[in-house]
Protein backbone atom coordinates (compact mmCIF):
# COMPACT_ATOMS: atom_id res chain seq x y z
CA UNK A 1 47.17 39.90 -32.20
CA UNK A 2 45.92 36.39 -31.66
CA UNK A 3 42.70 34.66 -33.14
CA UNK A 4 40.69 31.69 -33.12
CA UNK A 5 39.16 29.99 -35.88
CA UNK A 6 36.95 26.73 -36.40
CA UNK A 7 35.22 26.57 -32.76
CA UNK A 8 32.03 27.06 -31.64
CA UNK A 9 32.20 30.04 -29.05
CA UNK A 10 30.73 29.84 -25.83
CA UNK A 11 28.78 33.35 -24.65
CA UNK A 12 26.78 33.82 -21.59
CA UNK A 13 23.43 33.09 -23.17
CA UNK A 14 24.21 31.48 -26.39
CA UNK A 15 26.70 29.37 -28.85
CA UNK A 16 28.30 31.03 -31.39
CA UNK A 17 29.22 29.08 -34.55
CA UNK A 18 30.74 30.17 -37.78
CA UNK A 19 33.04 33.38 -35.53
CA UNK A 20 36.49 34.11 -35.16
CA UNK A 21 37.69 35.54 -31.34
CA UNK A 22 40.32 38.09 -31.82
CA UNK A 23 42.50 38.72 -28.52
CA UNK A 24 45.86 40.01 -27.22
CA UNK A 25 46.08 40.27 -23.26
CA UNK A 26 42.27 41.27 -23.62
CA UNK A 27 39.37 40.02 -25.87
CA UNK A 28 39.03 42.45 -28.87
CA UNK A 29 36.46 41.39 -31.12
CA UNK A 30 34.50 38.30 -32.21
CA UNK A 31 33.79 38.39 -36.54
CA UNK A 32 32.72 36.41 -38.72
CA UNK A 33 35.38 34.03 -39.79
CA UNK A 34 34.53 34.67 -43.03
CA UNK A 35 36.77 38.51 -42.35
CA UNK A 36 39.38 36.65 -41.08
CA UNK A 37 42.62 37.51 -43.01
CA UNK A 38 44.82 34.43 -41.65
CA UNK A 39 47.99 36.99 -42.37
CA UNK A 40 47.39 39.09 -39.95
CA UNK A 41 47.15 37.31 -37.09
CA UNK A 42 48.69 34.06 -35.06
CA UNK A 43 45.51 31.65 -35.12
CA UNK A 44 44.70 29.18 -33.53
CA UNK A 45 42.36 26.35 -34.65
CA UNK A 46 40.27 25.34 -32.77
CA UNK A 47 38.78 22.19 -34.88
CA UNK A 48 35.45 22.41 -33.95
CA UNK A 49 36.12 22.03 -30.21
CA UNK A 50 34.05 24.68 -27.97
CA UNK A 51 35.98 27.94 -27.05
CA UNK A 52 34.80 28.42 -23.86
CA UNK A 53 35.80 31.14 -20.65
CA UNK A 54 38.75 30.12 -18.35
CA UNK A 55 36.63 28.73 -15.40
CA UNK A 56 36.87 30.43 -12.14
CA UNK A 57 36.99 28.43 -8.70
CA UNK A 58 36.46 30.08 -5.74
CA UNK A 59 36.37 27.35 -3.20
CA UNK A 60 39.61 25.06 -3.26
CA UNK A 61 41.86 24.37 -0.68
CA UNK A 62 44.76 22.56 -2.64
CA UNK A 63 45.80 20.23 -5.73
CA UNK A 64 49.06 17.86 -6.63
CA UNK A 65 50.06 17.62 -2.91
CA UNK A 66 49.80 21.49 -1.76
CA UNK A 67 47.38 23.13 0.36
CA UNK A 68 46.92 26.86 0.87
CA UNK A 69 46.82 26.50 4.80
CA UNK A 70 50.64 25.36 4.15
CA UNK A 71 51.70 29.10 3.76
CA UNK A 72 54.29 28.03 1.27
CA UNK A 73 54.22 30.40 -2.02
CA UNK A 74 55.90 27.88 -3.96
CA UNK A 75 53.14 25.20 -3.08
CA UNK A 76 50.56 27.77 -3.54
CA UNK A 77 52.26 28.64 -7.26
CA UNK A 78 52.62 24.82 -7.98
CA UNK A 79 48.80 24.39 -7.23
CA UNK A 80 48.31 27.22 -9.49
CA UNK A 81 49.78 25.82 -12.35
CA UNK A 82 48.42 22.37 -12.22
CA UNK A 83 44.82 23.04 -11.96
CA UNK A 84 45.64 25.58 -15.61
CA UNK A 85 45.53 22.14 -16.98
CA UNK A 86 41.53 21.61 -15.81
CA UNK A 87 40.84 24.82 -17.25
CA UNK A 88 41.11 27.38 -14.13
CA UNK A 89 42.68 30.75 -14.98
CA UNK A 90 41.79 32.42 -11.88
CA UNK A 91 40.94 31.04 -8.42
CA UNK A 92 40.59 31.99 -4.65
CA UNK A 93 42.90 30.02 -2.38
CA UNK A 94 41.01 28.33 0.58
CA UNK A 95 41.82 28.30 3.91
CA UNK A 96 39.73 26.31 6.49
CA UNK A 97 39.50 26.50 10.21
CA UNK A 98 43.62 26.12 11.49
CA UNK A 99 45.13 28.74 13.88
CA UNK A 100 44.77 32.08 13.18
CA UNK A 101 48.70 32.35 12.90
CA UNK A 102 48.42 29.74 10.18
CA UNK A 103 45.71 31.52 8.57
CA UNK A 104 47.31 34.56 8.29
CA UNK A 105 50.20 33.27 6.89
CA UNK A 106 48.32 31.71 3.98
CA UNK A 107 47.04 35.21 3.53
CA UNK A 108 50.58 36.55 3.38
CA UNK A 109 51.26 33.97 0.62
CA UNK A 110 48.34 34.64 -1.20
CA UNK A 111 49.72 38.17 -1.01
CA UNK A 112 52.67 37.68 -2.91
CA UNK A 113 51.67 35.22 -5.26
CA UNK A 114 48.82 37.09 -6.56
CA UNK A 115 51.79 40.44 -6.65
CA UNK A 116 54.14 38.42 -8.47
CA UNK A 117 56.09 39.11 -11.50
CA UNK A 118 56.16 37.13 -14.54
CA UNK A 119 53.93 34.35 -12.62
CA UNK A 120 52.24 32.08 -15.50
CA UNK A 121 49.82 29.65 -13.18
CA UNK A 122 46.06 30.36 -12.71
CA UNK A 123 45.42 34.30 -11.46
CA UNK A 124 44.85 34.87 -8.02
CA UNK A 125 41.83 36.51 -7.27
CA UNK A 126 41.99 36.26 -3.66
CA UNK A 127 41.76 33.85 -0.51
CA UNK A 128 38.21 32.32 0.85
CA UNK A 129 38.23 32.15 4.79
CA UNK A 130 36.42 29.32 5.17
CA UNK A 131 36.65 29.37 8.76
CA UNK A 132 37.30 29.47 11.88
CA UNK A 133 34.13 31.66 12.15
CA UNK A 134 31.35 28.21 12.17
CA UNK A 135 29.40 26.52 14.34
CA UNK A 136 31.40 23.05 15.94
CA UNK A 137 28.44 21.05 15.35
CA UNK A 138 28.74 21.67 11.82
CA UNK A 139 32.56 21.49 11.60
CA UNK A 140 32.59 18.49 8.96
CA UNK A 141 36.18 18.04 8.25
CA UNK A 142 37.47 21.42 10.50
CA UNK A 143 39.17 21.69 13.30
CA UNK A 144 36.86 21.90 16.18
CA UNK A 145 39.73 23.34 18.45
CA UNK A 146 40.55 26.69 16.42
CA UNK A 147 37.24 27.51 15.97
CA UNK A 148 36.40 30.42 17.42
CA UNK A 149 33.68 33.58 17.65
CA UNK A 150 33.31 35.69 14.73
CA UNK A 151 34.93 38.59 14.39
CA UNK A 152 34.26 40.80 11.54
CA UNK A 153 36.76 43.20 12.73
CA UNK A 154 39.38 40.22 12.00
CA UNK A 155 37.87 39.75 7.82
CA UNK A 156 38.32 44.14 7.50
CA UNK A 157 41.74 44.16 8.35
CA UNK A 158 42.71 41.72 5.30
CA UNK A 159 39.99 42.70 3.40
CA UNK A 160 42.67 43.63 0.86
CA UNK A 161 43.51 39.72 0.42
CA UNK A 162 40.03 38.04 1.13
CA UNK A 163 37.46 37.79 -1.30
CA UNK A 164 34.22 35.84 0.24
CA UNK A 165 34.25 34.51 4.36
CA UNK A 166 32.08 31.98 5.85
CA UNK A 167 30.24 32.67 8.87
CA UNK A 168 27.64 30.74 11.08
CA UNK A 169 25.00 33.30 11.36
CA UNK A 170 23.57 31.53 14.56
CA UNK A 171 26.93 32.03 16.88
CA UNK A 172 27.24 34.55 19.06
CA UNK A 173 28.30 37.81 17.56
CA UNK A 174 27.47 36.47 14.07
CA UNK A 175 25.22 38.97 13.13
CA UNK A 176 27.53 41.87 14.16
CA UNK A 177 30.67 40.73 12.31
CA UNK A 178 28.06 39.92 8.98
CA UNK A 179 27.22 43.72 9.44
CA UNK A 180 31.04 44.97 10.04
CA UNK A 181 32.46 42.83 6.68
CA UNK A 182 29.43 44.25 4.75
CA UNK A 183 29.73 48.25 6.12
CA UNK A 184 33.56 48.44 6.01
CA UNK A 185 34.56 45.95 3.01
CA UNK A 186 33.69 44.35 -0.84
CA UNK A 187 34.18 41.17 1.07
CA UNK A 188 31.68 38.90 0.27
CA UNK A 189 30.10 37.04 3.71
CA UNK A 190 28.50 33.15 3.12
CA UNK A 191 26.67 31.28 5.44
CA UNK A 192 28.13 27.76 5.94
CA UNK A 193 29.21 24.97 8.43
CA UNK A 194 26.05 26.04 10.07
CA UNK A 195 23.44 24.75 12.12
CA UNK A 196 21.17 28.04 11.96
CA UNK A 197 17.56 27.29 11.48
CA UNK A 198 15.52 29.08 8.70
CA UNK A 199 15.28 32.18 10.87
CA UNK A 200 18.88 32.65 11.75
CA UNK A 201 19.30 31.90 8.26
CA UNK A 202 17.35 34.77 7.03
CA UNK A 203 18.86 36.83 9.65
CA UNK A 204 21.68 36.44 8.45
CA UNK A 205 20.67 37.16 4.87
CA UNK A 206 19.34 40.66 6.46
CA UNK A 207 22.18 41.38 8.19
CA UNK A 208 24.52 41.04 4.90
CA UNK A 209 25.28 36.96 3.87
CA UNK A 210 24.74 36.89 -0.18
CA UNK A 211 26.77 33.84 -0.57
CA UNK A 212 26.18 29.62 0.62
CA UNK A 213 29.02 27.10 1.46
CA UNK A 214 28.86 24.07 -0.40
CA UNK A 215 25.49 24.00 -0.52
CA UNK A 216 23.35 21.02 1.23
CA UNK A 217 27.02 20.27 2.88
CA UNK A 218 27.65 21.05 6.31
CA UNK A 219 24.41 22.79 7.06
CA UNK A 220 20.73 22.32 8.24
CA UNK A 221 18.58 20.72 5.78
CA UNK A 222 15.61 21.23 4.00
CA UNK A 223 12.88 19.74 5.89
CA UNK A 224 8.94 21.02 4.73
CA UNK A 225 8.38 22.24 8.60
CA UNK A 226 11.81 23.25 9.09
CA UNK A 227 13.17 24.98 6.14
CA UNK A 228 16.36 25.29 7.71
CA UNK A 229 19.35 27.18 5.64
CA UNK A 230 19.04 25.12 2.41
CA UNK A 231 15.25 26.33 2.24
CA UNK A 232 16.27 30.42 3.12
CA UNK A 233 19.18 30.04 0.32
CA UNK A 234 17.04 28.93 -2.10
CA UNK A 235 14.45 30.91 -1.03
CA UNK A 236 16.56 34.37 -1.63
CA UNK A 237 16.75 35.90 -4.46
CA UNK A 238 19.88 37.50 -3.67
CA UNK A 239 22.15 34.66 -2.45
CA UNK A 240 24.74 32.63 -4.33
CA UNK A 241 24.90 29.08 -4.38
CA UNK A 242 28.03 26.68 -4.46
CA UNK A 243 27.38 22.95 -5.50
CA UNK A 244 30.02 20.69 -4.88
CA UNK A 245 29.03 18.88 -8.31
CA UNK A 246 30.87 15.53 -8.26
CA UNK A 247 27.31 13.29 -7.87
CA UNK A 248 28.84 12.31 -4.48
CA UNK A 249 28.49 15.13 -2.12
CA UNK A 250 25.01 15.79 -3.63
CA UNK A 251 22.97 13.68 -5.34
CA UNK A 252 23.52 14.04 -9.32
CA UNK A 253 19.51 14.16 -9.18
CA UNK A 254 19.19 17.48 -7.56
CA UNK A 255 21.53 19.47 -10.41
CA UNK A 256 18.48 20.01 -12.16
CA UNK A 257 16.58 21.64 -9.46
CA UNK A 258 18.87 23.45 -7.92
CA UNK A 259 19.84 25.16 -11.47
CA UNK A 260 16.27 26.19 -12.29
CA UNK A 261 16.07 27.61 -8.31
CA UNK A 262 19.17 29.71 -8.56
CA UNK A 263 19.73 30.18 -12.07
CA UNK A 264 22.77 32.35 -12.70
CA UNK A 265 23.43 32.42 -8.59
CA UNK A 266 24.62 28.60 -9.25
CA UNK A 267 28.28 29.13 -8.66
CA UNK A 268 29.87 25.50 -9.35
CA UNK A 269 33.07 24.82 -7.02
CA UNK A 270 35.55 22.37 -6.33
CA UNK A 271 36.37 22.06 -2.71
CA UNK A 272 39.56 20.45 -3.65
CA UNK A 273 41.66 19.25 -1.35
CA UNK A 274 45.55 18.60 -1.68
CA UNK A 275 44.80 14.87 -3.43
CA UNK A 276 43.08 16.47 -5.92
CA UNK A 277 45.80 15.34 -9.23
CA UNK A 278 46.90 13.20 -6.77
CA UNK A 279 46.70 8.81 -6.61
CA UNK A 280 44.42 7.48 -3.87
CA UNK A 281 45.74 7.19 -0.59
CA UNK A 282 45.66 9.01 3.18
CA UNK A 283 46.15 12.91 2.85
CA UNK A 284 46.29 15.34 5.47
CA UNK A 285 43.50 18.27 5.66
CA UNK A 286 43.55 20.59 8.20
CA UNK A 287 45.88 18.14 10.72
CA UNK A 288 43.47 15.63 10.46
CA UNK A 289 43.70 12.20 8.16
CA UNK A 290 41.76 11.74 5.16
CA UNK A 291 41.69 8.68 2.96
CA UNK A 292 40.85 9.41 -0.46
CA UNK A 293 38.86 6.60 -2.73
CA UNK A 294 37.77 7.13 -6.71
CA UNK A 295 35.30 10.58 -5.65
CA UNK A 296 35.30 9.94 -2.04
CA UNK A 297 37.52 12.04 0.37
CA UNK A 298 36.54 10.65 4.04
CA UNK A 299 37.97 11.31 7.56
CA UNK A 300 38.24 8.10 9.68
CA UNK A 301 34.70 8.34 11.42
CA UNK A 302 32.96 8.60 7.95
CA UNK A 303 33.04 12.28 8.01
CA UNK A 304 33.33 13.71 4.09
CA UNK A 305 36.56 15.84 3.63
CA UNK A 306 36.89 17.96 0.35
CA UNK A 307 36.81 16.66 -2.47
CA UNK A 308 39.23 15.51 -5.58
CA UNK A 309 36.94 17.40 -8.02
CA UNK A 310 38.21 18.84 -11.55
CA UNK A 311 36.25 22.11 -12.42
CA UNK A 312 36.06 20.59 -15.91
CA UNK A 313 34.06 17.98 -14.61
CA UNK A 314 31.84 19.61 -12.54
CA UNK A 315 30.52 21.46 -16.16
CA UNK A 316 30.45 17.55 -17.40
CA UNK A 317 28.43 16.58 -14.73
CA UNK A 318 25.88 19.62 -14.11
CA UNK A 319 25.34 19.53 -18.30
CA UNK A 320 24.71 16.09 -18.36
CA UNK A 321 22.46 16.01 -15.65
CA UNK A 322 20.27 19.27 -16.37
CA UNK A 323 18.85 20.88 -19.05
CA UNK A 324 21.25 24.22 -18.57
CA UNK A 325 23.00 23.26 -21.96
CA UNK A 326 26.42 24.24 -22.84
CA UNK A 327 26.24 27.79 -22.16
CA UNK A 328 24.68 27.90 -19.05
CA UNK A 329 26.45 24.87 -18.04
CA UNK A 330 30.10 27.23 -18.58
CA UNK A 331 28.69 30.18 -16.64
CA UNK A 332 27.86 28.17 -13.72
CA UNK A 333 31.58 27.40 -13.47
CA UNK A 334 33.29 31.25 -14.86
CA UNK A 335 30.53 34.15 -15.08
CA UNK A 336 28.58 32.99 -12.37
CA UNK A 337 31.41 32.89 -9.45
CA UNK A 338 33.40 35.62 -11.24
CA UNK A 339 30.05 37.66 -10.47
CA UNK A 340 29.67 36.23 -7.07
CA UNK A 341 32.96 37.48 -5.90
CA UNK A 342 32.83 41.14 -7.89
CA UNK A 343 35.17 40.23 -10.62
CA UNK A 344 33.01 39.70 -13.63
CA UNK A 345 34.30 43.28 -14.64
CA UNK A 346 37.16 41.40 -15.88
CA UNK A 347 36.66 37.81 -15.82
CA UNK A 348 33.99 34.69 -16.20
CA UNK A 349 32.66 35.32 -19.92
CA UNK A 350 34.30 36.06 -23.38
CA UNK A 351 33.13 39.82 -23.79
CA UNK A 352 34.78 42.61 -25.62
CA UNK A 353 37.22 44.25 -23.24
CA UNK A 354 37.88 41.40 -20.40
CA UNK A 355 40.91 39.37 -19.92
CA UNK A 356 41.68 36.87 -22.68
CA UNK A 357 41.12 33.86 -20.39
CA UNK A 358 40.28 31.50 -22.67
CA UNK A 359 39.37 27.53 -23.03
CA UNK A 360 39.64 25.12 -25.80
CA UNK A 361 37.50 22.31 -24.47
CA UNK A 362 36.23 18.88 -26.91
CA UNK A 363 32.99 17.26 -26.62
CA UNK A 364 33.77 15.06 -23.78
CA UNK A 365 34.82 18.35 -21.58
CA UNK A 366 38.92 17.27 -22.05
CA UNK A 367 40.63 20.46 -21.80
CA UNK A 368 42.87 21.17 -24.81
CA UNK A 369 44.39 24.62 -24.29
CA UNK A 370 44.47 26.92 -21.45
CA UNK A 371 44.68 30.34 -22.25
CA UNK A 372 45.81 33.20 -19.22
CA UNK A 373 45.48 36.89 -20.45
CA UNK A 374 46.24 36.19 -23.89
CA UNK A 375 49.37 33.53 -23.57
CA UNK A 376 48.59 29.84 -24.05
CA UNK A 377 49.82 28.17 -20.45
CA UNK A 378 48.63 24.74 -21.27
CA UNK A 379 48.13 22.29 -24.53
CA UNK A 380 46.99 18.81 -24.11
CA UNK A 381 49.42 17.18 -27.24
């Protein structure tokens, strides 16, 4: 059995200082470190550093040079590893609007990286379709010519490999295929890459979405006559948020806001793309050519592509910027998405009885160990 001394232990709600975490492949107990008997475990200090959950992204698309639209299970497994080292220990490869051959593929990959024996990179929790079921007028950075109508009965058939899909609730046969997915799956269905006003927004809500894309991104804004879908996901009390919280795809200045809207529906993502870990330069996303610069990923005409974002940093950013503090700040980026996409069971918080996915983090949000299901898979020397 494992344990962890000296750090101050992050919990849903609170801090805890002065405890010991005791943990083989699950979390067993958290004591007082004063009951620690040093001989009867392997510890680990943590040196006043913050033990924090592993974080859990459910929106990126790729990191170090690999994208999950590649289909390649080695990329995928090399992208897994690498982001272990900005504190992920369990993810959801995303695809975005390429043929549906491609798209399958990726989920055939997913497939057997997430069956795979003696695999030591960041869990696989499942793939997020974003795309090709959006509107073209919202494509941002997809592919306007696989785009196509949605098809819910397309989302049921892998339902054993997809975790969360992103409609357009406005398209034709939107509504239908948001119905399908929720009748006949766990999938969870997101509106995004939309242009649905605030009433196909909420019909969409009715009909089954729970879940928003990169919120404020790729979407109809909030205007005070025309709500549009940023008013009806705030508005609900049962849809999810993402935030894209790198201060460039939304304003650092709405954190705050949208923290105290959605409170533990604030589901802090990535949208990485494959220059995530990566120097600047031109990347490819989706077949089309993005030049990456410092936080900005931009297709030639402007257009913003993914992003380069470290989970890590999206915690930095959202707890320097609101008044969430440390705890809140975590759960925005492992309990809250972990509970978005049904998996809080097992992941997103540092309770009795989940997975030991654990994070040794300092005070300037530098991740110092990484640890999956009990094993350490990263250490920052």
């Amino acid at each position: 059995m494992k344990c962890i001394i000296g750090g101050k232990i992050v919990m849903p709600e609170e801090v805890l200082e002065g405890k010991a975490i005791l943990f083989d492949e699950k979390i067993i107990d958290i004591i007082d470190a004063a009951d620690v008997e040093a001989s009867g475990y392997e510890v680990i200090d943590a040196a006043g550093a913050y033990v924090a959950p592993g974080l859990v992204d459910i929106h990126i698309h790729g990191y170090v040079g690999e994208d999950t639209c590649d289909g390649n299970v080695e990329g995928l497994e090399k992208m897994a590893r690498a982001i272990v080292a900005n504190g992920v220990t369990s993810f959801c490869p995303t695809t975005m609007t390429v043929s549906k051959d491609q798209i399958e593929k990726a989920f055939d990959t997913a497939r057997e990286l997430k069956s795979m024996e003696g695999f030591h990179g960041a869990e696989v929790l499942g793939i997020n379709c974003e795309g090709p079921f959006i509107n073209p007028s919202k494509k941002g950075a997809q592919a306007e010519e696989h785009i196509l109508r949605p098809d819910g009965s397309f989302i049921v058939k892998h339902a054993d490999i997809i975790k969360l899909v992103t409609i357009a609730p406005e398209m034709d046969g939107a509504l239908e295929a948001i119905k399908e997915i929720r009748e006949n799956s766990d999938v969870l269905v997101s509106m995004g890459h939309t242009n649905a006003t605030y009433e196909e927004a909420n019909a969409g809500i009715e009909a089954g979405v729970r879940h928003t894309t990169h919120l404020f991104n790729a979407m109809t804004a909030l205007m005070h006559r025309n709500p549009g879908v940023v008013g009806a996901a705030l508005s609900s009390d049962d849809v999810s948020c993402e935030l894209i919280a790198d201060t460039f795809h939304v304003n650092k200045g709405l954190f705050a806001l949208v923290s105290k809207i959605k409170g533990d529906k604030l589901c802090l993502i990535t949208d990485c793309m494959r220059a995530g870990g990566m120097p600047d330069g031109d990347y490819d996303l989706g077949g089309q050519n993005v030049t990456v610069n410092g936080i900005q990923c931009l297709l030639a005409d402007g257009t913003i592509a993914g992003s380069v974002l470290r989970l890590n940093r999206s915690v930095q950013n959202v707890y320097e910027n609101t008044d969430l503090g440390i705890a809140k700040s975590f759960a925005a980026a492992s309990l809250n998405p972990a509970k978005a996409v049904g998996e809080d069971g097992r992941k997103g918080s540092l309770e009795c009885g989940k997975d030991a996915d654990i994070i040794i983090v300092n005070n300037n949000f530098d991740i110092l160990k990484t640890i999956i299901k009990g094993e350490i898979r990263y250490e920052n020397n």
